[in-house]
N, C-alpha and C. Protein backbone atom coordinates (compact mmCIF):
# COMPACT_ATOMS: atom_id res chain seq x y z
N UNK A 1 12.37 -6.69 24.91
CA UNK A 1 12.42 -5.62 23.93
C UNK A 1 11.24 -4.68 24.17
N UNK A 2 11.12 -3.55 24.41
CA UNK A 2 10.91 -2.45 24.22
C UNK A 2 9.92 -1.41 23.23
N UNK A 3 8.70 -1.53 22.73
CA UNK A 3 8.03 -1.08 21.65
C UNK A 3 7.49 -0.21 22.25
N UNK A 4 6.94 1.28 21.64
CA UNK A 4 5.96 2.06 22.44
C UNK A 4 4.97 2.46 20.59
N UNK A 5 4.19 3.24 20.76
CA UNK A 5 3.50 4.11 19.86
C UNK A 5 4.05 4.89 18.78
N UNK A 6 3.70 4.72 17.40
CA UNK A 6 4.68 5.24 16.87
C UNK A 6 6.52 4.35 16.08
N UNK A 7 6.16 3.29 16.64
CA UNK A 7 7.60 2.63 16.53
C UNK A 7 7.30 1.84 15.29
N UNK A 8 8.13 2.01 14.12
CA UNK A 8 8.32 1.22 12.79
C UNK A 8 8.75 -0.08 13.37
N UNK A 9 8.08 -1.23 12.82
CA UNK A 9 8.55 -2.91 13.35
C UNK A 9 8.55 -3.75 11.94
N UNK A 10 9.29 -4.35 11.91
CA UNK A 10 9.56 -4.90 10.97
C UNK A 10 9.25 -6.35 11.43
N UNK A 11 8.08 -6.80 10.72
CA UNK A 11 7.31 -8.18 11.06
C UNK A 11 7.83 -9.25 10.09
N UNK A 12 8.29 -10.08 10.92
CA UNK A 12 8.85 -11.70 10.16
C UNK A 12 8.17 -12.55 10.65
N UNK A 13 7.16 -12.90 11.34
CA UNK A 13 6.07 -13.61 11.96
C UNK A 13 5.17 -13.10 11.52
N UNK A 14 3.81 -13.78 11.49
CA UNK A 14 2.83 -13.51 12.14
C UNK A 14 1.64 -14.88 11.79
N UNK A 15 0.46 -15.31 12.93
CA UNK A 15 -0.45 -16.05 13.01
C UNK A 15 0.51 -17.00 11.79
N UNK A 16 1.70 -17.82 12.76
CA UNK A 16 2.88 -18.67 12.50
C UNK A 16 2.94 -18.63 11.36
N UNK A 17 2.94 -17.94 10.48
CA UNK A 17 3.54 -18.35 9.03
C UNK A 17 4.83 -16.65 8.90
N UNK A 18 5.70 -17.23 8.60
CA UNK A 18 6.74 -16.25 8.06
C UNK A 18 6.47 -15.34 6.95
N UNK A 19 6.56 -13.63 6.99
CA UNK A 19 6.43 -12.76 6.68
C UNK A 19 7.26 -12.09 6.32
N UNK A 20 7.23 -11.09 5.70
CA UNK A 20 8.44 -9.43 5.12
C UNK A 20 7.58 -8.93 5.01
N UNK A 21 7.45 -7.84 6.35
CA UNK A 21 6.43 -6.25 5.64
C UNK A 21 6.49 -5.41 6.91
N UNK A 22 6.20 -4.42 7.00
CA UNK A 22 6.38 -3.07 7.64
C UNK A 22 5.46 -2.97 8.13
N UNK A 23 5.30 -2.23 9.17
CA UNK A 23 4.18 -1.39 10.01
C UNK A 23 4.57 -0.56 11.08
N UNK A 24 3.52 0.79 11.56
CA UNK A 24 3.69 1.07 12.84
C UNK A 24 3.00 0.81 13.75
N UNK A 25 3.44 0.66 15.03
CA UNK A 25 2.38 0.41 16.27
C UNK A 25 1.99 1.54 16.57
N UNK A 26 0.03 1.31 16.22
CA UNK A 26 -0.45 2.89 16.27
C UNK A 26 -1.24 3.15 17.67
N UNK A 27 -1.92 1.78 18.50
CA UNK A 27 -2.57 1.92 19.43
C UNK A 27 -2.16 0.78 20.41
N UNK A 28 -1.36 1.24 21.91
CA UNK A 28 -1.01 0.86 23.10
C UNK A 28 -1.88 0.77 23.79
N UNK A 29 -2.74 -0.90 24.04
CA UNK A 29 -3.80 -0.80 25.08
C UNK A 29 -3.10 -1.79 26.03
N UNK A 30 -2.68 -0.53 27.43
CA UNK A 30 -1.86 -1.47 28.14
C UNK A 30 -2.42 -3.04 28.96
N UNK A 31 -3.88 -3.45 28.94
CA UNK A 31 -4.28 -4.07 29.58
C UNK A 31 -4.28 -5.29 28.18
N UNK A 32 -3.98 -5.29 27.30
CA UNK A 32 -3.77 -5.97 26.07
C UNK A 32 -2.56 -6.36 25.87
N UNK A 33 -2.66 -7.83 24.97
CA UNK A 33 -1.40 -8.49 24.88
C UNK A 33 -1.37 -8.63 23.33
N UNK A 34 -1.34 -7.31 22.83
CA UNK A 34 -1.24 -7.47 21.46
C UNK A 34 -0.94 -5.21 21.12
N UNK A 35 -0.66 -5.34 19.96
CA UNK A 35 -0.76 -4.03 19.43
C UNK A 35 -0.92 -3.72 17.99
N UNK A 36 -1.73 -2.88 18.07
CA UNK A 36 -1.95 -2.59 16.47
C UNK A 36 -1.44 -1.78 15.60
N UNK A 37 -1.07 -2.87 14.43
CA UNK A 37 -0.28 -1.82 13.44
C UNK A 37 -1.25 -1.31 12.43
N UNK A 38 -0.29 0.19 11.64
CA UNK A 38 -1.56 0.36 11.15
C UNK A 38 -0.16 0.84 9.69
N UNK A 39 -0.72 1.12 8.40
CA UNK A 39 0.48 1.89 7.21
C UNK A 39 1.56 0.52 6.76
N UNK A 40 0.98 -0.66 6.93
CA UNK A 40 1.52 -2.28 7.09
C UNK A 40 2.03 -1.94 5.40
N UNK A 41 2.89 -2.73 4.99
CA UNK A 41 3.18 -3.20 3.94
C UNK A 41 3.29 -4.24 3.20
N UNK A 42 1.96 -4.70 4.30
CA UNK A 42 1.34 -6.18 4.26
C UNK A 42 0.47 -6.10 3.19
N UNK A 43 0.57 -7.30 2.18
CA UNK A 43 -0.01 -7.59 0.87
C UNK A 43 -1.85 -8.13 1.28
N UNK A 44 -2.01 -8.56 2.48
CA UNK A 44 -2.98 -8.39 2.95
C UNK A 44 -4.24 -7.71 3.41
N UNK A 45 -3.76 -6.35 3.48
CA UNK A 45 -4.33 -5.62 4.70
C UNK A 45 -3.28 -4.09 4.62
N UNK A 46 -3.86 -3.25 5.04
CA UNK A 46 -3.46 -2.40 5.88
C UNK A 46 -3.01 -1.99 7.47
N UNK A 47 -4.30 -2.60 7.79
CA UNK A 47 -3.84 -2.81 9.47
C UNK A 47 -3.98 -4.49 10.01
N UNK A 48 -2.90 -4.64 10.97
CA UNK A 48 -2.77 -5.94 11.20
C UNK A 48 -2.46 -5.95 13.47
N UNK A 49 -2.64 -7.30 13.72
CA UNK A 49 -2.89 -6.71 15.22
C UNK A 49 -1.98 -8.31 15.47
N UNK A 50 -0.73 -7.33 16.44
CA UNK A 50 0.39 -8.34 16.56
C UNK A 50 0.46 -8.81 17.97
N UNK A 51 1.27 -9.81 18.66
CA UNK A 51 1.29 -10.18 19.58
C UNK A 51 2.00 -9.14 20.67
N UNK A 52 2.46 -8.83 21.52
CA UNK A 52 3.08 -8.08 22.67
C UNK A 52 4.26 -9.01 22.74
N UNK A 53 5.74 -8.83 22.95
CA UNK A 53 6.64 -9.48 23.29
C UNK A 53 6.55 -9.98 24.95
N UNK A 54 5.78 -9.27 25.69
CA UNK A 54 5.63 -10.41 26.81
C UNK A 54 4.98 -11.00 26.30
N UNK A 55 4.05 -11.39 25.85
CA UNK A 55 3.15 -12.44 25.23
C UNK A 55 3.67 -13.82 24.93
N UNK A 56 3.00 -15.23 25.41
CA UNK A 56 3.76 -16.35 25.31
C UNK A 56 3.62 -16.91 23.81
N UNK A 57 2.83 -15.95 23.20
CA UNK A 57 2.53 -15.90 21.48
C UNK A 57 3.61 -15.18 20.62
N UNK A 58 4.72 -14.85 21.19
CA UNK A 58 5.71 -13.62 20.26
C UNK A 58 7.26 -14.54 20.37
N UNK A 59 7.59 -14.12 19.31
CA UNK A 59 8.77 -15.04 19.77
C UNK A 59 9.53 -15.65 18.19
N UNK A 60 10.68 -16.34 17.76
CA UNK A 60 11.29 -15.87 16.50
C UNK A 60 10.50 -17.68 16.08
N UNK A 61 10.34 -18.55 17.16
CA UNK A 61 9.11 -19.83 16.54
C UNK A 61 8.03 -19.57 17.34
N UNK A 62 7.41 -19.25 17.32
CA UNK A 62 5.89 -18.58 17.94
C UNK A 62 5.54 -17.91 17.00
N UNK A 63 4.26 -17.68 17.64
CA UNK A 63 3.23 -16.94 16.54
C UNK A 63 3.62 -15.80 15.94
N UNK A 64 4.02 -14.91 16.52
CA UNK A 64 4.59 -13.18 15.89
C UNK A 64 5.71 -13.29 16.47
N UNK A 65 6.50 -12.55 15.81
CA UNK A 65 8.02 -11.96 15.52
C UNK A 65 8.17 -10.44 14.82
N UNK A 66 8.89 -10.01 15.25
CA UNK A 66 8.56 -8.70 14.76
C UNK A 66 9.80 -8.04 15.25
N UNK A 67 10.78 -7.01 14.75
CA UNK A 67 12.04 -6.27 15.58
C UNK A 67 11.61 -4.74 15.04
N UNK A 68 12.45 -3.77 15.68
CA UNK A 68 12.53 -2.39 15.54
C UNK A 68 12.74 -2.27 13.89
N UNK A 69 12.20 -1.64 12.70
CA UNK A 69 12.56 -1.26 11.51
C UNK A 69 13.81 -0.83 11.94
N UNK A 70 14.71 -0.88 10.68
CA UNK A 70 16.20 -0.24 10.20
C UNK A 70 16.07 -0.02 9.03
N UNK A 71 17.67 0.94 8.46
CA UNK A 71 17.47 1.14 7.75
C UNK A 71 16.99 0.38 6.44
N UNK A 72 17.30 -1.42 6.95
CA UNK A 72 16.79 -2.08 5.72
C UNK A 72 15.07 -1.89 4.95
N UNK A 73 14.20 -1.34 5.75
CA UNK A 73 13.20 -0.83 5.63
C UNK A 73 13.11 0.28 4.04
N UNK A 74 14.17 1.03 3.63
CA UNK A 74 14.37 1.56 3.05
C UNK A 74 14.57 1.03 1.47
N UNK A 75 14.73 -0.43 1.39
CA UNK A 75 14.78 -0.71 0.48
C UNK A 75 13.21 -1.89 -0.12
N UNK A 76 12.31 -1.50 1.10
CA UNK A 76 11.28 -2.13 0.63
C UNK A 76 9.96 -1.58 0.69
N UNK A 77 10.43 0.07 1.36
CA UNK A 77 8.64 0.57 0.82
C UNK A 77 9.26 1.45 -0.74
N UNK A 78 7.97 2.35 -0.89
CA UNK A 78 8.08 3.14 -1.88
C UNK A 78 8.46 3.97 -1.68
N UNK A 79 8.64 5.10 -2.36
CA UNK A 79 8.84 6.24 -2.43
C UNK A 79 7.66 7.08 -3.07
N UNK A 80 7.13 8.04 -1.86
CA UNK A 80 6.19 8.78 -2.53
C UNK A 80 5.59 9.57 -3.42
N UNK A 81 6.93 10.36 -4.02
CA UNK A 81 7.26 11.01 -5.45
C UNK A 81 7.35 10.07 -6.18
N UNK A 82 7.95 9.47 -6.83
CA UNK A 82 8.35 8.49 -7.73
C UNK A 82 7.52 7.63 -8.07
N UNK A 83 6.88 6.32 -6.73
CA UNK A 83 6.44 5.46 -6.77
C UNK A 83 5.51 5.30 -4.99
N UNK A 84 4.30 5.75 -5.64
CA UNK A 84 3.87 5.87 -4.51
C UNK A 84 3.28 4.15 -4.51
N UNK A 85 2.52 4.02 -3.13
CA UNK A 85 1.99 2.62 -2.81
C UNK A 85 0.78 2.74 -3.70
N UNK A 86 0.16 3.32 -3.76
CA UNK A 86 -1.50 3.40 -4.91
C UNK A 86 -1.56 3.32 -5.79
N UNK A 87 0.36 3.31 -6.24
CA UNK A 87 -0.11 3.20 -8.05
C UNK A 87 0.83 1.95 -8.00
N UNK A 88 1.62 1.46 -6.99
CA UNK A 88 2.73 0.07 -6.72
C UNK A 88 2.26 -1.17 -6.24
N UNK A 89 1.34 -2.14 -6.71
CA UNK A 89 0.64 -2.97 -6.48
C UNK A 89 0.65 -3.74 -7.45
N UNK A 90 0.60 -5.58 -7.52
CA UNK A 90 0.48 -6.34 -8.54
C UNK A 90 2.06 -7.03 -9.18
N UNK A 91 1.76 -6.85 -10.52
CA UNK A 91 3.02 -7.19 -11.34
C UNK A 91 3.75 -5.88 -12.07
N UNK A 92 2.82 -5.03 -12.37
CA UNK A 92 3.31 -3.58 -12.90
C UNK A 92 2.87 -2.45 -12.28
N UNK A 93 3.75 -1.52 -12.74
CA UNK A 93 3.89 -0.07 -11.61
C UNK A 93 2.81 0.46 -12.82
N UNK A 94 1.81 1.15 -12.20
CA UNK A 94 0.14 2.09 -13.21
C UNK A 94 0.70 2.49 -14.43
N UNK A 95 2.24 3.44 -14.14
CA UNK A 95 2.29 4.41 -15.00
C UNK A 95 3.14 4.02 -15.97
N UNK A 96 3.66 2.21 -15.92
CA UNK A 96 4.05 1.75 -16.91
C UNK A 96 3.06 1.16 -17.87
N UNK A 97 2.10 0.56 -17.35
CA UNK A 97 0.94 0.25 -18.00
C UNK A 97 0.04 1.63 -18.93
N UNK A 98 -0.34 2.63 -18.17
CA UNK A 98 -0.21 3.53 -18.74
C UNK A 98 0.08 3.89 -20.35
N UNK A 99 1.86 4.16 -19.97
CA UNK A 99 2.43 4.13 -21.37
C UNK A 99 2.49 3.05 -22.27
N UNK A 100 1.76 2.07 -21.96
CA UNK A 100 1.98 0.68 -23.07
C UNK A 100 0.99 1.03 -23.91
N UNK A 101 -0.27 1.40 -23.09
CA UNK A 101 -1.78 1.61 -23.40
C UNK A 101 -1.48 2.89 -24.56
N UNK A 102 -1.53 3.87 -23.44
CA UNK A 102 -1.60 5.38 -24.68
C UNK A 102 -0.38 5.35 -25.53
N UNK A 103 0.07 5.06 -26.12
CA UNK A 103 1.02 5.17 -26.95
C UNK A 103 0.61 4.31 -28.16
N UNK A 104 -0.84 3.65 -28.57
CA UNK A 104 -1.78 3.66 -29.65
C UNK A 104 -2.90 4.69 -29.67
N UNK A 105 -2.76 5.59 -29.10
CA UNK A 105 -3.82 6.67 -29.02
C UNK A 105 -2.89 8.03 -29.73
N UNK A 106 -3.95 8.75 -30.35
CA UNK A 106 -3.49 10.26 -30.77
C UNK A 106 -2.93 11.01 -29.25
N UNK A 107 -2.56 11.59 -29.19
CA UNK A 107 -1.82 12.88 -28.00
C UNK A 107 -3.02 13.79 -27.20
N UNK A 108 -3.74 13.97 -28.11
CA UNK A 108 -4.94 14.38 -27.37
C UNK A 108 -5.98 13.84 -26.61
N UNK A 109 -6.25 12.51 -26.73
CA UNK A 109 -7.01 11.59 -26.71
C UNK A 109 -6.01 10.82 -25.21
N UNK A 110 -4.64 10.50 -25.63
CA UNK A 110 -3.99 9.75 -24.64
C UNK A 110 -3.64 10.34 -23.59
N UNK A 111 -3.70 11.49 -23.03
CA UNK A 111 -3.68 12.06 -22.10
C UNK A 111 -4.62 12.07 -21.04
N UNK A 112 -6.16 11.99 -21.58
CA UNK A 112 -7.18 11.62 -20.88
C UNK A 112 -7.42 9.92 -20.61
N UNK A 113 -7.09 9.28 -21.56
CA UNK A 113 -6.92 7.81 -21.28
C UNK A 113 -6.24 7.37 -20.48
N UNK A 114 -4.92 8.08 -20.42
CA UNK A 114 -4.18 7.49 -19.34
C UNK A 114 -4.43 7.84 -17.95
N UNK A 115 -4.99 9.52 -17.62
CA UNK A 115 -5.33 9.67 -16.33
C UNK A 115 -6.72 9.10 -16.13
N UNK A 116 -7.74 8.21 -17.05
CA UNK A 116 -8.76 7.61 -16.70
C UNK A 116 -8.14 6.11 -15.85
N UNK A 117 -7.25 5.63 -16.71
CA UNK A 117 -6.86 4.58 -16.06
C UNK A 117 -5.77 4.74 -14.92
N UNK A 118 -4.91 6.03 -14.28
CA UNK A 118 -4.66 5.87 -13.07
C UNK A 118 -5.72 5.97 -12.46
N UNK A 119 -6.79 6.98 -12.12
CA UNK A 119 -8.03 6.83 -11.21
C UNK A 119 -8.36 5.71 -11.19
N UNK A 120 -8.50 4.63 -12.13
CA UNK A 120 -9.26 3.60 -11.80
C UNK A 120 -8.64 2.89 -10.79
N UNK A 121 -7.04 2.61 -11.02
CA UNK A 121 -6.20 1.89 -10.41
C UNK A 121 -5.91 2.20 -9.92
N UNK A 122 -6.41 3.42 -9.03
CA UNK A 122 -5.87 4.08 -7.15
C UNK A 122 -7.54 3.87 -7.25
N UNK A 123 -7.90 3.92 -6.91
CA UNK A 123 -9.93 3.91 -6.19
C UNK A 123 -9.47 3.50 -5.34
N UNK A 124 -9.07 1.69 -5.28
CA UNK A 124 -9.82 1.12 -3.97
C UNK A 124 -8.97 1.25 -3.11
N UNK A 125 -7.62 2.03 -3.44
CA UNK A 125 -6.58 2.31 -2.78
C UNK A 125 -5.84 3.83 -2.39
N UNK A 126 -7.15 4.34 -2.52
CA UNK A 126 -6.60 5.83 -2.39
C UNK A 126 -8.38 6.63 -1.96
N UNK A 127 -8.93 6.83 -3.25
CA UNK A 127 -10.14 7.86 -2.80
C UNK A 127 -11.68 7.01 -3.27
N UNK A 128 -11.56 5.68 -3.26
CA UNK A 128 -12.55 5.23 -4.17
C UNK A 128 -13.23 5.54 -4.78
N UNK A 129 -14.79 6.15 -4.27
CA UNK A 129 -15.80 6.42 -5.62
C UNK A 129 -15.43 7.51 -6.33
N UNK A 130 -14.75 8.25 -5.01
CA UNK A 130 -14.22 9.74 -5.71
C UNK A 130 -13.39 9.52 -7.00
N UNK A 131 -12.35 8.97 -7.18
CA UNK A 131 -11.65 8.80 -7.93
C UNK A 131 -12.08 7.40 -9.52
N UNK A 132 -13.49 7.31 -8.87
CA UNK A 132 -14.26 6.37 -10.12
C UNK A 132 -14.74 7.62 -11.09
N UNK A 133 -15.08 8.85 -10.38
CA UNK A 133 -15.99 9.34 -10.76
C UNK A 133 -14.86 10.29 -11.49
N UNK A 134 -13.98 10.75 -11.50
CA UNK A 134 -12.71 11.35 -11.92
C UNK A 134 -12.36 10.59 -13.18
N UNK A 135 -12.07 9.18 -13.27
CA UNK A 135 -12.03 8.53 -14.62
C UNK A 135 -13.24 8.78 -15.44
N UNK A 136 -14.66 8.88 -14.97
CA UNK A 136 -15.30 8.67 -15.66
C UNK A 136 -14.97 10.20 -16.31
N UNK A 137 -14.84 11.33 -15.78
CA UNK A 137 -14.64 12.62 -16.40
C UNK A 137 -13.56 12.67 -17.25
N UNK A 138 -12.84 11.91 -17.19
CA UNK A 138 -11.54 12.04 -18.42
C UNK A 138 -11.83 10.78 -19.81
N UNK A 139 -12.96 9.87 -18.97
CA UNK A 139 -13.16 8.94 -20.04
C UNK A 139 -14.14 9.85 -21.16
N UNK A 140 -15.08 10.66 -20.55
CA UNK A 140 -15.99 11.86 -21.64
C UNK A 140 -14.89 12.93 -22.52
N UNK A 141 -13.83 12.98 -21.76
CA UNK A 141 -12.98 14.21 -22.48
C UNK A 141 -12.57 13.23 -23.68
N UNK A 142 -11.81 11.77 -23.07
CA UNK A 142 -11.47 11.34 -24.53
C UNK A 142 -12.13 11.23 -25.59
N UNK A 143 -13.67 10.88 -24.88
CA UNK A 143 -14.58 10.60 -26.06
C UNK A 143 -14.79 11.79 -27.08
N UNK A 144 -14.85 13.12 -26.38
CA UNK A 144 -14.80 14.63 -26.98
C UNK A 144 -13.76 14.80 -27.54
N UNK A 145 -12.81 14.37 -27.48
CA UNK A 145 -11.49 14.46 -28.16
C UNK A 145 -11.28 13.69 -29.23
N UNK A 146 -11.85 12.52 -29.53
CA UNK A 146 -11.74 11.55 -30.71
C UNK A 146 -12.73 12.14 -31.24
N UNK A 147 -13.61 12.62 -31.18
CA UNK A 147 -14.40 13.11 -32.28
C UNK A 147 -14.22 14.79 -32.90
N UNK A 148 -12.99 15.30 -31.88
CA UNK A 148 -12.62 16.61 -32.79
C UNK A 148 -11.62 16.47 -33.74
């Protein structure tokens, strides 16, 4: 089989334990018996570094396994409008939590509460301090807001 740069693989192996998650192969080092994925939809990691199918490590009982993505791929990332990966993590989607939260808050007040708590819950997954420092600015508006 056939992989170059760029190619969506759909990993059911890896370091022998059986897997479901996505990636692309972002860097071809031809003197290497491995390639690195990187945009994984691995609960682990982001980037993960797989075996080469010549490799006597690749293989469907061997260490990595891995085939070309299809369209089944489609039913297991996100969608970036809707449901992006930064706010799709855990047991609940942000912006349901969100509405559980502000919906004991006044309207003025819950608007800043709730975008304090998406920043918090994209940081370590999107812009980190940047986006600490973004909650903290909506956590002062609420506070300015409960007291008007």
């Amino acid at each position: 089989m056939k992989f170059k740069e760029g190619d969506r693989v759909h990993v059911k192996r890896l370091a022998k334990k059986d897997v479901d998650f996505y990636g692309t192969i972002s860097e071809v080092i031809p003197s290497a018996n491995y390639y690195f994925l990187m945009n994984c939809t691995y609960e682990k990691g982001e980037s993960v570094r797989i075996f080469k199918p010549n490799s006597m490590f690749f293989g469907k009982n061997r260490q990595d396994y891995y085939v070309l993505a299809e369209d089944e791929e489609e039913q297991h990332t996100t969608d970036p409008v809707n449901h992006p990966d930064h706010y799709n993590y855990g047991e609940i989607e942000i912006i349901d939590f969100i509405e559980q939260v502000t919906e004991h808050y006044n309207s003025d007040v819950a608007y800043h509460i709730g975008n304090a708590i998406k920043y918090l819950a994209r940081s370590p997954h999107k812009n980190g301090k940047e986006d600490i420092e973004k909650a903290r600015w909506y956590i002062e508006r609420a506070y300015q807001k409960w007291s008007d």
